[in-house]
N, C-alpha and C. Protein backbone atom coordinates (compact mmCIF):
# COMPACT_ATOMS: atom_id res chain seq x y z
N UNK A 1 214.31 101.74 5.72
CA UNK A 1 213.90 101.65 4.34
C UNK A 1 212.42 101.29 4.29
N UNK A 2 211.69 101.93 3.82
CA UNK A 2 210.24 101.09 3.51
C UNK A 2 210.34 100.38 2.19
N UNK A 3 209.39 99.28 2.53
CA UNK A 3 209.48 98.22 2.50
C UNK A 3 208.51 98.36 0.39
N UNK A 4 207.91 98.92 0.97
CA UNK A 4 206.86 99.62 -0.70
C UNK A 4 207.88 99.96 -1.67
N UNK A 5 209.22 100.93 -1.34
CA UNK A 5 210.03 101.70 -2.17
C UNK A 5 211.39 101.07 -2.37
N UNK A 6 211.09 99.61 -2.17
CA UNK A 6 212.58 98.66 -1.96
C UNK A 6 213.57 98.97 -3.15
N UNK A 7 213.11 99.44 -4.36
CA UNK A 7 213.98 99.76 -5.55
C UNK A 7 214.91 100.70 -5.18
N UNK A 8 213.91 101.88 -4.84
CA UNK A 8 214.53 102.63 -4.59
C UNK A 8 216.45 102.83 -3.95
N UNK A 9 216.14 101.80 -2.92
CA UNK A 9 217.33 101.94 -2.04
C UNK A 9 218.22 100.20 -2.98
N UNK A 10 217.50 99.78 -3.47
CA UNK A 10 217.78 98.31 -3.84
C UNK A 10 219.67 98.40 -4.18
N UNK A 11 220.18 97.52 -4.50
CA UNK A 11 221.19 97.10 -5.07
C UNK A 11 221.23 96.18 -6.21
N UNK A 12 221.06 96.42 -7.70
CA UNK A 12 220.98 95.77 -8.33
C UNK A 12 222.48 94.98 -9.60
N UNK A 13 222.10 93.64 -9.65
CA UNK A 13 222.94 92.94 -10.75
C UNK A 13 222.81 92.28 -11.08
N UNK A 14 223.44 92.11 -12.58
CA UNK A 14 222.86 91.80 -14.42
C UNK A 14 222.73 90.34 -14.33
N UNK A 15 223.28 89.58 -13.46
CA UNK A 15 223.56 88.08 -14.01
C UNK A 15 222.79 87.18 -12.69
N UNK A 16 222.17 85.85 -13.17
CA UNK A 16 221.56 85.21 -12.01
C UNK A 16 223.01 83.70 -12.18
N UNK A 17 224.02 83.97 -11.95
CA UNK A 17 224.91 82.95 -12.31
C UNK A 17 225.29 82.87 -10.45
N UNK A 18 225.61 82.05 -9.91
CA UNK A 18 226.66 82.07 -8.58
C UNK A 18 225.28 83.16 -7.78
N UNK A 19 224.52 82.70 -7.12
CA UNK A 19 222.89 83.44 -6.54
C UNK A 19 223.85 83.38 -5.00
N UNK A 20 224.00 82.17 -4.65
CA UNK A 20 225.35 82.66 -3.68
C UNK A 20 226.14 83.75 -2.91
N UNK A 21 226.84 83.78 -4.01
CA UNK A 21 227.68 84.60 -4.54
C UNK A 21 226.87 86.31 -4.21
N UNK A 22 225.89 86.00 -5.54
CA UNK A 22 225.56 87.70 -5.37
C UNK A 22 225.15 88.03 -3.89
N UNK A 23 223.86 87.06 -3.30
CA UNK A 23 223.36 87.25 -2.12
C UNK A 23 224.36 88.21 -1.19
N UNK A 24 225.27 87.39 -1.31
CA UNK A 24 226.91 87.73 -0.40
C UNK A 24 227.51 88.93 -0.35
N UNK A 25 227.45 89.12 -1.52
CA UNK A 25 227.33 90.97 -1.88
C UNK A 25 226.37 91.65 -1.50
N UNK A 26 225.53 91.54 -1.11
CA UNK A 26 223.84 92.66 -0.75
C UNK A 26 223.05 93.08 -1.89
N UNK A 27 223.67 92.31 -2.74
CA UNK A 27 222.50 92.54 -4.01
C UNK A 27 220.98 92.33 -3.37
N UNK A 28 220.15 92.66 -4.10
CA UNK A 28 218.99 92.68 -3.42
C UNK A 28 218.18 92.42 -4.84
N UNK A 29 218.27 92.85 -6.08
CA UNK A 29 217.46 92.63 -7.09
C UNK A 29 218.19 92.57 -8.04
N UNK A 30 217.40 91.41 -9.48
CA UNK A 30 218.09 91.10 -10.39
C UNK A 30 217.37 91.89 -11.51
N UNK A 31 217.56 92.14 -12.48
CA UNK A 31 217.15 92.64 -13.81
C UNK A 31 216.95 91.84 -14.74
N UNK A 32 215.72 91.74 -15.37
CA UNK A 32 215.90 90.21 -16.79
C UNK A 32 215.94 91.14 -17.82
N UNK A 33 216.62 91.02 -18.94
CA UNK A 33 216.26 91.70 -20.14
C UNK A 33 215.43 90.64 -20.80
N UNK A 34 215.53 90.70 -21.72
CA UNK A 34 214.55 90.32 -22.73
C UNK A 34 214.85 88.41 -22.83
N UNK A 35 214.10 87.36 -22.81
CA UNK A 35 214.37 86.08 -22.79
C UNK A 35 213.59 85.15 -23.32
N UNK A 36 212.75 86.11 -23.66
CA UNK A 36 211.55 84.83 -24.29
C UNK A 36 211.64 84.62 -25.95
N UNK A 37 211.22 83.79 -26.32
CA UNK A 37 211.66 83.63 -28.10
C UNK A 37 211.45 85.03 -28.89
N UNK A 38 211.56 85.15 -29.94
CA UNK A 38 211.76 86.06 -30.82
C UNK A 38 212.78 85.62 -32.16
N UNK A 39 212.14 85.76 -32.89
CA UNK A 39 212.53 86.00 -34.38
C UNK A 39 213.89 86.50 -34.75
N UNK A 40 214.17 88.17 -33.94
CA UNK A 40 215.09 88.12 -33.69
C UNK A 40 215.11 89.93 -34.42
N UNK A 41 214.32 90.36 -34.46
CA UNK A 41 214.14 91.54 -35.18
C UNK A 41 213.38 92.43 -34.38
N UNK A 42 213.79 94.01 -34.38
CA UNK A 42 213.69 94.76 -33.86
C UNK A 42 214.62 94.81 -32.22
N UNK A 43 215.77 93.78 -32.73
CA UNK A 43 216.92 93.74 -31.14
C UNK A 43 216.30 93.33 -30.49
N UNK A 44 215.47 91.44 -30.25
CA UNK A 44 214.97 90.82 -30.04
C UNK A 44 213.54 91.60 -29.29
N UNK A 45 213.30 92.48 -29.48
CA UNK A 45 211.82 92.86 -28.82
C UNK A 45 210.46 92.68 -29.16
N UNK A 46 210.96 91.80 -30.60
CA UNK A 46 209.71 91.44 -30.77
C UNK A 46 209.65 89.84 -30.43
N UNK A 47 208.71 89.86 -29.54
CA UNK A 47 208.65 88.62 -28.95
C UNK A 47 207.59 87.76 -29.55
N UNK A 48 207.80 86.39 -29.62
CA UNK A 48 206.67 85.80 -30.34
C UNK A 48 206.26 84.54 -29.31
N UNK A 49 206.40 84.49 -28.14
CA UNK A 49 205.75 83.25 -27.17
C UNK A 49 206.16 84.00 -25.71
N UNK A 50 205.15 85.09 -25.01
CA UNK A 50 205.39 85.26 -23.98
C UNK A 50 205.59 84.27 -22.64
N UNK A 51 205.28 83.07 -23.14
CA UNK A 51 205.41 82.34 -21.89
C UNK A 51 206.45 81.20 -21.99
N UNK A 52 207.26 81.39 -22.77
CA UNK A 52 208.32 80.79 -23.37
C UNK A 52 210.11 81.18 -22.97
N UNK A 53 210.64 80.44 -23.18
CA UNK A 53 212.41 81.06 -22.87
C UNK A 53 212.96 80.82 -23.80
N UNK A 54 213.37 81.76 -24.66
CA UNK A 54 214.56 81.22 -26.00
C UNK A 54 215.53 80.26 -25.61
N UNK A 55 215.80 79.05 -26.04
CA UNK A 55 216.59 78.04 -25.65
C UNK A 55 218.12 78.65 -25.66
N UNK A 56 218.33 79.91 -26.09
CA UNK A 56 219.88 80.41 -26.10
C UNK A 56 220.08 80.94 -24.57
N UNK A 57 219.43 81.01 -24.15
CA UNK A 57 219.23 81.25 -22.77
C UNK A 57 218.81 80.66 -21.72
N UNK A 58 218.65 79.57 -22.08
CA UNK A 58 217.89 77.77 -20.85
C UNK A 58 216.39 77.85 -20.90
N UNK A 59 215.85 77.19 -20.54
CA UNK A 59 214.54 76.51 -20.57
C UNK A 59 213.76 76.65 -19.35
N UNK A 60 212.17 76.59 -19.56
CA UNK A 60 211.47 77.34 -18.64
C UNK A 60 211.92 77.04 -17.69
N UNK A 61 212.18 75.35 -16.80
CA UNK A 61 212.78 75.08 -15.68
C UNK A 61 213.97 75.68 -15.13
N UNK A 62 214.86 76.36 -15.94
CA UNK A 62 215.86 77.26 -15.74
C UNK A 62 215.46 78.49 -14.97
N UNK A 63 214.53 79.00 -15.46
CA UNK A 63 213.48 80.41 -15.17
C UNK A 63 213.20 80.00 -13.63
N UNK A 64 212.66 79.13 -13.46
CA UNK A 64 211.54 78.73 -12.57
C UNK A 64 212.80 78.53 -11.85
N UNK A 65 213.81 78.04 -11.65
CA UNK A 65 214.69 77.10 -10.75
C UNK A 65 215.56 78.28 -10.09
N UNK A 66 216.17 79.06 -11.21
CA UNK A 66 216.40 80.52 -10.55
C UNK A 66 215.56 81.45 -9.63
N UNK A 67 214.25 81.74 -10.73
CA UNK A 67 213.33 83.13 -9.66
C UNK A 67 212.88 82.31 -8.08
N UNK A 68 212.87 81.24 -7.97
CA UNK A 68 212.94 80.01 -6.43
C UNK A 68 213.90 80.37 -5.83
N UNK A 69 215.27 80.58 -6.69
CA UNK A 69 216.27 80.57 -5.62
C UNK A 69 216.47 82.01 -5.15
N UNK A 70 216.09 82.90 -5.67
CA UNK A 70 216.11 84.06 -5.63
C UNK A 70 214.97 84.55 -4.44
N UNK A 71 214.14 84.06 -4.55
CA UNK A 71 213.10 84.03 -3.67
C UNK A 71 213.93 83.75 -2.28
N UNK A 72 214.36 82.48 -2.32
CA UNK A 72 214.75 82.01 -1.19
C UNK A 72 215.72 82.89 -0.72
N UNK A 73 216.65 83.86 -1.04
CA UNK A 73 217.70 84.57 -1.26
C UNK A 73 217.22 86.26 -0.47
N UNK A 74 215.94 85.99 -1.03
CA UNK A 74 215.04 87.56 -0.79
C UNK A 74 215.75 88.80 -1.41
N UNK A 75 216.10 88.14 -3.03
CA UNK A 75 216.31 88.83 -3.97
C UNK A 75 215.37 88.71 -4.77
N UNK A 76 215.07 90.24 -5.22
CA UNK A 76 213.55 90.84 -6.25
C UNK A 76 214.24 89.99 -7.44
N UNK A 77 213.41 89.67 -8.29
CA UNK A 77 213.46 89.93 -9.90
C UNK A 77 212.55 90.51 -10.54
N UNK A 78 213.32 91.25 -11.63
CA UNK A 78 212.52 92.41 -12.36
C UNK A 78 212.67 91.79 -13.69
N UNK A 79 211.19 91.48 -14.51
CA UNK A 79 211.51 91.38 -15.60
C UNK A 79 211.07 92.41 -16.95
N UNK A 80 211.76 92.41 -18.04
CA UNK A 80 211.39 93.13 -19.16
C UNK A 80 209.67 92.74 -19.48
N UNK A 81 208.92 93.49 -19.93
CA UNK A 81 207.89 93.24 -20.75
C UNK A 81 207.47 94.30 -21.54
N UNK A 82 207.57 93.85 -23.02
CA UNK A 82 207.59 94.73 -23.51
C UNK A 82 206.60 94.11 -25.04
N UNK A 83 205.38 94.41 -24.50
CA UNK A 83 204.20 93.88 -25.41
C UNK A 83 203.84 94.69 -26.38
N UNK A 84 204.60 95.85 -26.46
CA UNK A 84 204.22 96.74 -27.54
C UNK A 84 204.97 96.60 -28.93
N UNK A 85 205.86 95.71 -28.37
CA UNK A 85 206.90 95.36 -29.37
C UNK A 85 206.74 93.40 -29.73
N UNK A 86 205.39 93.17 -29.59
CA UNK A 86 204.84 91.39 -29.96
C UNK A 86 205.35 91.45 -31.42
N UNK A 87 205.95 89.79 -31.83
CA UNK A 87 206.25 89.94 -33.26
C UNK A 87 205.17 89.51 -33.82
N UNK A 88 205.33 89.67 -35.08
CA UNK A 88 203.95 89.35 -36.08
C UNK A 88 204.33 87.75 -36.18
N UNK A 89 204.65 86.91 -35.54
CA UNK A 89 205.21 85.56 -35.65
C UNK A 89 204.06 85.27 -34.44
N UNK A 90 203.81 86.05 -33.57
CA UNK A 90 203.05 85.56 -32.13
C UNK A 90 201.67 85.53 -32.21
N UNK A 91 200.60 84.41 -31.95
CA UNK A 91 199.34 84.35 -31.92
C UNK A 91 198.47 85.55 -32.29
N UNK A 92 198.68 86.43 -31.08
CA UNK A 92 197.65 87.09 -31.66
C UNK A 92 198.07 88.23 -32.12
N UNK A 93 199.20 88.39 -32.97
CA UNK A 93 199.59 89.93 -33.57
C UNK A 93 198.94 89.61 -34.83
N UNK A 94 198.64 91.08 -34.78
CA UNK A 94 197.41 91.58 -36.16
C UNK A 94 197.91 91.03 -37.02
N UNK A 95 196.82 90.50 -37.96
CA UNK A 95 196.91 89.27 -39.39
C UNK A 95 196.01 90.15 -40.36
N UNK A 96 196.71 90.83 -41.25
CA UNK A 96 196.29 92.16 -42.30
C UNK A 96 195.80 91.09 -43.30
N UNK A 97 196.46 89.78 -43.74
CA UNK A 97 195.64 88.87 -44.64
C UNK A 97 194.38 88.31 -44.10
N UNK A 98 194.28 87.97 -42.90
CA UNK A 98 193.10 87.43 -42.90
C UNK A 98 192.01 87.91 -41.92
N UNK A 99 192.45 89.39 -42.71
CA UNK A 99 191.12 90.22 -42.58
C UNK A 99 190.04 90.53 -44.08
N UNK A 100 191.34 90.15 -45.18
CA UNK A 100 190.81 90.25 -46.32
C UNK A 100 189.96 89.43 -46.85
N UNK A 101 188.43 89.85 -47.63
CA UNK A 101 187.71 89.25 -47.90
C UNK A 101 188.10 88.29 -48.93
């Protein structure tokens, strides 16, 4: 397998629950969907704190404590980013009022 095209051949699954567990299986990479806050509109893609974790889903140390163990595991994680879809709730999405004179 080269080592550049690891997706390619990868084994991937949905959940970082029992890292164990998956390892044990030959999973090789995890998938994140979408996790960071949001409003909750447009099927959470509009995100409003990229560096954030919606608390319905655990807290940054959660993030951090997993993609470690995963590491250690020498399982990939892949995450969503999807900045084209920032909510108008997030710093710097365009502010149409206060452009007005």
């Amino acid at each position: 397998m080269i080592d550049d095209l690891w997706y390619k051949n990868g084994v991937f699954y949905g959940l970082l629950r029992r890292l164990d567990y998956l390892h044990g299986l030959g999973v090789t990479a995890i998938w994140l969907m979408l996790f960071q806050p949001s409003p909750g509109r447009d099927d959470g893609y509009d995100i409003s704190d990229y560096y954030g974790v919606d608390p319905r889903h655990g807290t940054l140390g959660d993030f951090v404590e997993s993609t470690h163990g995963c590491q250690q595991r020498g399982i990939h994680v892949i995450i969503d980013l999807v900045v084209n879809h920032t909510s108008d709730a997030h710093p710097w999405a365009f502010n149409e009022v206060a452009l007005r004179p």
